[in-house]
Each structure stands twice: as structure tokens, then as C-alpha cells.
Protein backbone atom coordinates (compact mmCIF):
# COMPACT_ATOMS: atom_id res chain seq x y z
CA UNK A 1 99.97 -31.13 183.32
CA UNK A 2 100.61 -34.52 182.79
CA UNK A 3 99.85 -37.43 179.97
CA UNK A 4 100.89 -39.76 177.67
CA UNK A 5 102.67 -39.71 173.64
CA UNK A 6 101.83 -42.52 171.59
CA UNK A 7 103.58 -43.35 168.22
CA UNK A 8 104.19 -46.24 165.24
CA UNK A 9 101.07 -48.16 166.49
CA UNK A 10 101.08 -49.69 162.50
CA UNK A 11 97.60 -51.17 162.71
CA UNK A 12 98.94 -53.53 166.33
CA UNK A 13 95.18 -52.84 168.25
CA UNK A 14 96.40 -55.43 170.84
CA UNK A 15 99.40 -53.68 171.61
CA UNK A 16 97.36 -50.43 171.51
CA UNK A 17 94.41 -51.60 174.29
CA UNK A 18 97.35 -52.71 176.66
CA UNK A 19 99.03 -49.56 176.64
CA UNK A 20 95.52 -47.57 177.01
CA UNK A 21 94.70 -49.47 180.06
CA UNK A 22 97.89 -48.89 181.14
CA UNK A 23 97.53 -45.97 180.72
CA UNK A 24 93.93 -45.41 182.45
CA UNK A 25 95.76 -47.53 185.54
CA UNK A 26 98.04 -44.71 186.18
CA UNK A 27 95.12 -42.26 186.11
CA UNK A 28 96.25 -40.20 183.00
CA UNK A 29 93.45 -38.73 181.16
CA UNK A 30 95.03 -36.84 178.16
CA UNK A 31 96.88 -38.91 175.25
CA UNK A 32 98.60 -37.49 171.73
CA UNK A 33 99.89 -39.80 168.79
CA UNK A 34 102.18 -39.37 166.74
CA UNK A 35 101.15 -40.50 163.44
CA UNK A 36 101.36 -43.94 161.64
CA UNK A 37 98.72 -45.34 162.91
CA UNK A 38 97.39 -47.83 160.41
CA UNK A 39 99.40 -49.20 158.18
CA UNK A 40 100.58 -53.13 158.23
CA UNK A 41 99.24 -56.71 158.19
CA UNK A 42 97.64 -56.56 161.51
CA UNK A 43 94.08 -54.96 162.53
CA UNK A 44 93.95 -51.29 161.17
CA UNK A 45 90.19 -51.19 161.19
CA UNK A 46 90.22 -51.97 165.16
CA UNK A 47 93.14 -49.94 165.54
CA UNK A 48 90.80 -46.65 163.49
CA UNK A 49 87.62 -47.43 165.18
CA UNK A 50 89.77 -47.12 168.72
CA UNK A 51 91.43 -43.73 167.79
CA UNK A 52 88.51 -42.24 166.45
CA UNK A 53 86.36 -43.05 169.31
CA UNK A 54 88.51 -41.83 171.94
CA UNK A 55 89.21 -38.73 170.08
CA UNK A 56 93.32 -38.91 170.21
CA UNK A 57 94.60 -36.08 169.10
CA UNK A 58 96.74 -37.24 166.36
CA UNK A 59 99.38 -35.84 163.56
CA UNK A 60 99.58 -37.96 159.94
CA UNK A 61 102.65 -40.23 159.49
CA UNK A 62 104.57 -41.13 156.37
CA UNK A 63 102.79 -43.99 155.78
CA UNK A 64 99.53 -42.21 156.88
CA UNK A 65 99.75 -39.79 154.52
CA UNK A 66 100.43 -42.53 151.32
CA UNK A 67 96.79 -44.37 152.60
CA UNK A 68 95.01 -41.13 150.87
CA UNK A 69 97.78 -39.18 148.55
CA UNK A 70 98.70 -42.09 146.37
CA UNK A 71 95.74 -44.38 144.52
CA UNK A 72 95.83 -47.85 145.85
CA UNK A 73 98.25 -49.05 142.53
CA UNK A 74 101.18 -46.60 143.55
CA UNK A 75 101.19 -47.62 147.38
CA UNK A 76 103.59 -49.55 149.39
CA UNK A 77 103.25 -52.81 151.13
CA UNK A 78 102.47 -52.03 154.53
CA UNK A 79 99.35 -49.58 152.75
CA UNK A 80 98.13 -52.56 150.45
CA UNK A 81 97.72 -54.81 153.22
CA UNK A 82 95.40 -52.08 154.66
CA UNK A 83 94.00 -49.65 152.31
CA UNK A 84 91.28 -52.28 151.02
CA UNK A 85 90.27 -53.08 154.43
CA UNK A 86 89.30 -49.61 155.70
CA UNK A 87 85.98 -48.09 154.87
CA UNK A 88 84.99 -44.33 154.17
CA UNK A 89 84.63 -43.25 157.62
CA UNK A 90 88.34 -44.23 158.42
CA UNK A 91 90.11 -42.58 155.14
CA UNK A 92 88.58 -39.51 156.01
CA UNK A 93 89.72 -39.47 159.71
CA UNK A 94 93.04 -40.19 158.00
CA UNK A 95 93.00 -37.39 155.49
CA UNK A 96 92.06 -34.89 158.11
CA UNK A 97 94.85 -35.40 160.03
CA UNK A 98 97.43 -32.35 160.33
CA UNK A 99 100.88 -33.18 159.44
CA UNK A 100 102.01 -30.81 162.92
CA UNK A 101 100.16 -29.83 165.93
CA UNK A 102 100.65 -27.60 168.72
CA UNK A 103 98.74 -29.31 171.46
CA UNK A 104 98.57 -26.94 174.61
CA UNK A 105 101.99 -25.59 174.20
CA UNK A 106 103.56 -28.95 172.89
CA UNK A 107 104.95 -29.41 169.45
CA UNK A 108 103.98 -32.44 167.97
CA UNK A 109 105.23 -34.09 164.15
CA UNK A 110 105.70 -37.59 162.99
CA UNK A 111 108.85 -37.19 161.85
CA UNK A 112 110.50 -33.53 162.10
CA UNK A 113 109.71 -30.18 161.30
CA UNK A 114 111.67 -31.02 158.18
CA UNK A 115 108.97 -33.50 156.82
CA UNK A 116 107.23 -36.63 158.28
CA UNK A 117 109.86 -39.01 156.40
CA UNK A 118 112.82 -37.33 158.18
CA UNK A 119 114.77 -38.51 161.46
CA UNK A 120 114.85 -36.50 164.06
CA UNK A 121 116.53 -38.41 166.66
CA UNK A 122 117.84 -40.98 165.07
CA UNK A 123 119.83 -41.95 161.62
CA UNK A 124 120.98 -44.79 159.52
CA UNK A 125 124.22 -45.12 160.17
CA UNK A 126 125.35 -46.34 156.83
CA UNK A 127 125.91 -49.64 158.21
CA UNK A 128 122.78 -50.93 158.07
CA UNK A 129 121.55 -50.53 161.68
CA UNK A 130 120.94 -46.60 162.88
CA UNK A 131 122.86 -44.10 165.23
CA UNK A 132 121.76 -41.65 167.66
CA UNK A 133 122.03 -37.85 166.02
CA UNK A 134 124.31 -35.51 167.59
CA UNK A 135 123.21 -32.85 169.58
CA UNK A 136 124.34 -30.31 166.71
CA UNK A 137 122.02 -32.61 164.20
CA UNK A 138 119.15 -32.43 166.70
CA UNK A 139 119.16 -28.78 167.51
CA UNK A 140 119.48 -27.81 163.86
CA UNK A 141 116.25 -29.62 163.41
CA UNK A 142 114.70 -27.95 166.38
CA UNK A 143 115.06 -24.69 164.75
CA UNK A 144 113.21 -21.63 166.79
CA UNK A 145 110.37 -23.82 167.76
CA UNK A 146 109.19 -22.24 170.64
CA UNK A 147 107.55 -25.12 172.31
CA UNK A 148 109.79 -26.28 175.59
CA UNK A 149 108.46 -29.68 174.69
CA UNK A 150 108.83 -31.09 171.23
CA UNK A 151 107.61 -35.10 170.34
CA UNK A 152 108.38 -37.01 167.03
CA UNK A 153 107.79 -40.64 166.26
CA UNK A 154 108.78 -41.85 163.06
CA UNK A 155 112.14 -43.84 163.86
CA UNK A 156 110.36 -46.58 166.12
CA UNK A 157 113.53 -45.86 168.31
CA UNK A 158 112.98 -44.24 171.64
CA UNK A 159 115.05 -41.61 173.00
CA UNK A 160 114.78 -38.38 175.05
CA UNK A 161 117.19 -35.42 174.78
CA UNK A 162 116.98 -31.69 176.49
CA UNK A 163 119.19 -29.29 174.49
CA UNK A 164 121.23 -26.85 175.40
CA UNK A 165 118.55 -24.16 175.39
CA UNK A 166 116.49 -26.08 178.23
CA UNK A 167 113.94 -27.87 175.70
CA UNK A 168 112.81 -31.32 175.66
CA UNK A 169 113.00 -33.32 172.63
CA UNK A 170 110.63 -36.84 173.17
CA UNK A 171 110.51 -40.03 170.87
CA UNK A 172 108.21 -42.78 172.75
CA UNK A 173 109.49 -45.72 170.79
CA UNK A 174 106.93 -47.97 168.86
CA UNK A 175 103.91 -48.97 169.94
CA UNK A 176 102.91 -51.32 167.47
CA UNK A 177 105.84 -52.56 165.87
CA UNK A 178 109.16 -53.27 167.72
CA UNK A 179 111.37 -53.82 164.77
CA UNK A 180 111.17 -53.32 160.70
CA UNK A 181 113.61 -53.33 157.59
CA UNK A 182 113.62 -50.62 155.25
CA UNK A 183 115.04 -51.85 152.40
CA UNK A 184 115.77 -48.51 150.10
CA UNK A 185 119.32 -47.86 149.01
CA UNK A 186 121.94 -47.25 149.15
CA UNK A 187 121.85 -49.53 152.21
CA UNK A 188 119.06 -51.91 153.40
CA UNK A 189 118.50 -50.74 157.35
CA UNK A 190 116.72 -52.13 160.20
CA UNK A 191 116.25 -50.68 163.41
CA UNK A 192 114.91 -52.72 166.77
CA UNK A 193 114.18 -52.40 170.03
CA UNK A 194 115.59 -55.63 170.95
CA UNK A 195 111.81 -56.21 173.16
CA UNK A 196 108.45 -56.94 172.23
CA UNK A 197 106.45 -55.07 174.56
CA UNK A 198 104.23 -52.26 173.44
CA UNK A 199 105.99 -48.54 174.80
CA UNK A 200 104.72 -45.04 175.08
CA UNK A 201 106.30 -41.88 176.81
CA UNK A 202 104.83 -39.91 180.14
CA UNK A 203 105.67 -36.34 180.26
CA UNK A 204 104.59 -34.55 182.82
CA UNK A 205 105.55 -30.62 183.85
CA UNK A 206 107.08 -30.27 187.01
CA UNK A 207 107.91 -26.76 188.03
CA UNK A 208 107.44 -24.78 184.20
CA UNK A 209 109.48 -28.06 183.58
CA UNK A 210 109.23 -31.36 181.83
CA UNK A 211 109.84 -35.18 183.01
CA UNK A 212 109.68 -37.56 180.88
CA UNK A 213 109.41 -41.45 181.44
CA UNK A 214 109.75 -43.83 178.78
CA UNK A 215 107.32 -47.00 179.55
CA UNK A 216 107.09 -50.54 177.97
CA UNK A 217 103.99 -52.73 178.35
CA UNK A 218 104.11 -56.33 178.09
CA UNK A 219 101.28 -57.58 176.21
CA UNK A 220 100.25 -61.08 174.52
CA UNK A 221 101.15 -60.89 170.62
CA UNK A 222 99.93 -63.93 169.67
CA UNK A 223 96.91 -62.63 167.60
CA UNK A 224 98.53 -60.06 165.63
CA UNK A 225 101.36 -62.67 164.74
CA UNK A 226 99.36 -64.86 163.22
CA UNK A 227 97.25 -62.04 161.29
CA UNK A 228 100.95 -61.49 159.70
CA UNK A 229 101.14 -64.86 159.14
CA UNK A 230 97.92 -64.65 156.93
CA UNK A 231 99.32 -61.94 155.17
CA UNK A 232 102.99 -63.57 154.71
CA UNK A 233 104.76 -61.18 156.67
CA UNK A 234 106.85 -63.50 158.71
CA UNK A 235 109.32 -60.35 159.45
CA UNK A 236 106.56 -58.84 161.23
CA UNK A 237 105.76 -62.03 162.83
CA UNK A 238 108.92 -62.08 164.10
CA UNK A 239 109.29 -58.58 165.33
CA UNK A 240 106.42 -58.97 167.12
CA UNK A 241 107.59 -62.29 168.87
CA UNK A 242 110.88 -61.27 169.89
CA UNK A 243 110.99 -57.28 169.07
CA UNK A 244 114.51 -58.67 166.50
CA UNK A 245 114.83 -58.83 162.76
CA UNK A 246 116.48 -61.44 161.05
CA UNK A 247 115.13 -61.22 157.43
């Protein structure tokens, strides 16, 4: 069994067709994302029409869930640049999404079993940047899952960690958006992948085992930068450019 975890793609549909025909290069036929798939000032009606015509099989995100929990006054940013674009067809793909899947014997969330605003993975590290989570952290999140392979998105940081019990815990890094700032208290964080490209994870099982490759696609950027342009989101812009945050 073999194919490919998407996550964060945030509405970025160019980033999203170079990493599909990367992945249809490589022969893979089977694809899951992990949630937060529309939100931001780039191209989430492109980005819905994609997903729902190829049928991903996809779990709700944070900011997936606030597009059709919360009325349009009550929403973030990222959901206000989008929610008035999409049409009836696309919020109802979105509210049918399941906040956890098991997809052929693979656990998949958007954040953790905890809730799809908690970090698996990853943490702020109280210094305004973020820190890997111990193995302790990590396993106590894992639970008694009994998948052997376990996928999360959420913290557009990609790592891969097997714990002690032989699973496989999988975070394929952003898609769509390289780098953001999260300004809540008590301290305003940013994480980055210090790259633009567009990445996604390969797992494939290998002897009742799984291998897992982390990818990165280059891609051209220039169109969804200057859709955040138009919507004065020059720290998007920027991630996008350079896959850094200065603001």
C-alpha cells in the first residue's frame, strides 16, 4: 500500500496542482488531506472545485470547521477573505467533512485526537517560534489508537516520529502556506519552513511496516502572491515568496 498525505493547502490551488502532478508522476493513485483546506486570500473556490472532483478523502481543520460553525460576523480573517467567495455546493462539502477518519487502517485528524486546534507534533515554545514535542508529549497524545500509522496536519511544520511501541506518527508540512503568525497571547508565534515549495508526505508499507518520505515541490507562486496582494495580506505574500515571516 502506498500514497500520499496532504495538509494546510489554505486555499494555495497552484501549490495544490503541482503537488498532484507530482504526485500522478510517481504513479501514486490514492491521496488523504488533512484538513484546512480553504481558508486564506488566495483561490479557495479552485482549491474546492479540485478536492471535490477528485474525491480526496479529507478530515475538517480548525479553520474548516469556523467556514460553517460560526456566521460570517464571528469569523476570523483567513475565513472572511473566503467565506463570501464560496457557493452552496462548497459549504456543504465543507460541513460534511469528519473531524477524524480511519482510512484503511490509518488514523487521520487535523490536529490531534485531542481536538483539531491542538499540536500534536509540535508546540510554541513560549518564545515566539515553536519546539518539537517530546516523545512523552507525543505518545500521551497517541493514546491506545490502534492504527500503526497515525497523520495530523495542523502545525504547518513537518516532522515524522515512530514511538516506542513501533507506530508511526506523520505531519507532511504545509502545502499551501509555508509560514504564518498567530498572533493570540500570551505570546505572538510564527512558525516557518524556511522554503517556499509546496510539500506532502509518501508513506508506503513495507513489510506490515511503514516508510515515510517527506517531499517538497517547487512551484511558481507568483499568482497566488499577488491574489494576497489584492487582499492586503503582504505576510502571506511574503510567505509565499520566500517560505519566512517578517511581520
Amino acid at each position: 500500500m502506498i500514497f500520499a498525505a496532504i495538509s494546510d493547502i489554505h486555499g494555495n490551488s497552484a501549490a495544490l496542482d503541482a503537488v498532484l502532478a507530482d504526485i500522478r508522476r510517481r504513479g501514486i493513485a490514492d491521496i488523504v488531506n488533512l484538513g484546512d483546506a480553504l481558508s486564506g486570500p488566495l483561490d479557495p473556490v479552485g482549491t474546492a472545485e479540485r478536492l471535490i472532483e477528485l474525491a480526496i478523502p479529507t478530515v475538517s481543520g480548525n479553520h474548516d470547521r469556523t467556514l460553517v460553525d460560526r456566521p460570517p460576523e464571528r469569523q476570523g480573517l483567513w475565513e472572511q477573505w473566503t467565506y463570501p467567495l464560496l457557493g452552496q455546493g462548497h459549504l456543504e462539502w465543507v460541513r460534511g467533512l469528519p473531524p477524524i477518519l480511519d482510512w484503511h487502517g490509518v488514523f487521520l485528524c487535523h490536529g490531534s485526537p485531542q481536538g483539531d486546534e491542538d499540536n500534536w507534533l509540535h508546540d510554541r515554545d513560549g518564545r515566539g517560534g515553536m519546539r518539537e514535542r517530546t516523545l512523552e508529549e507525543v505518545t500521551e497524545r497517541a493514546g491506545d489508537l490502534p492504527q500503526r500509522l497515525l497523520l495530523s496536519g495542523h502545525t504547518h511544520l513537518a516532522r515524522v516520529v515512530r514511538l516506542l511501541d513501533g507506530r508511526v506518527l506523520v505531519n507532511p508540512g504545509p502545502l499551501g502556506c509555508p509560514a504564518y503568525r498567530d498572533p493570540r497571547p500570551p505570546v505572538p508565534t510564527v512558525a516557518m519552513t524556511g522554503m517556499p515549495d509546496a510539500r506532502y508526505a509518501i508513506c508506503e508499507e513495507v513489510d506490515r511496516d511503514w516508510r515515510v518520505s517527506l517531499v517538497t515541490v517547487p512551484y511558481d507562486p507568483a499568482g497566488m502572491i499577488a491574489r494576497a496582494h489584492e487582499n492586503g495580506a503582504g505576510d502571506w505574500a511574503e510567505a509565499l515568496a520566500t517560505g519566512w515571516s517578517s511581520l
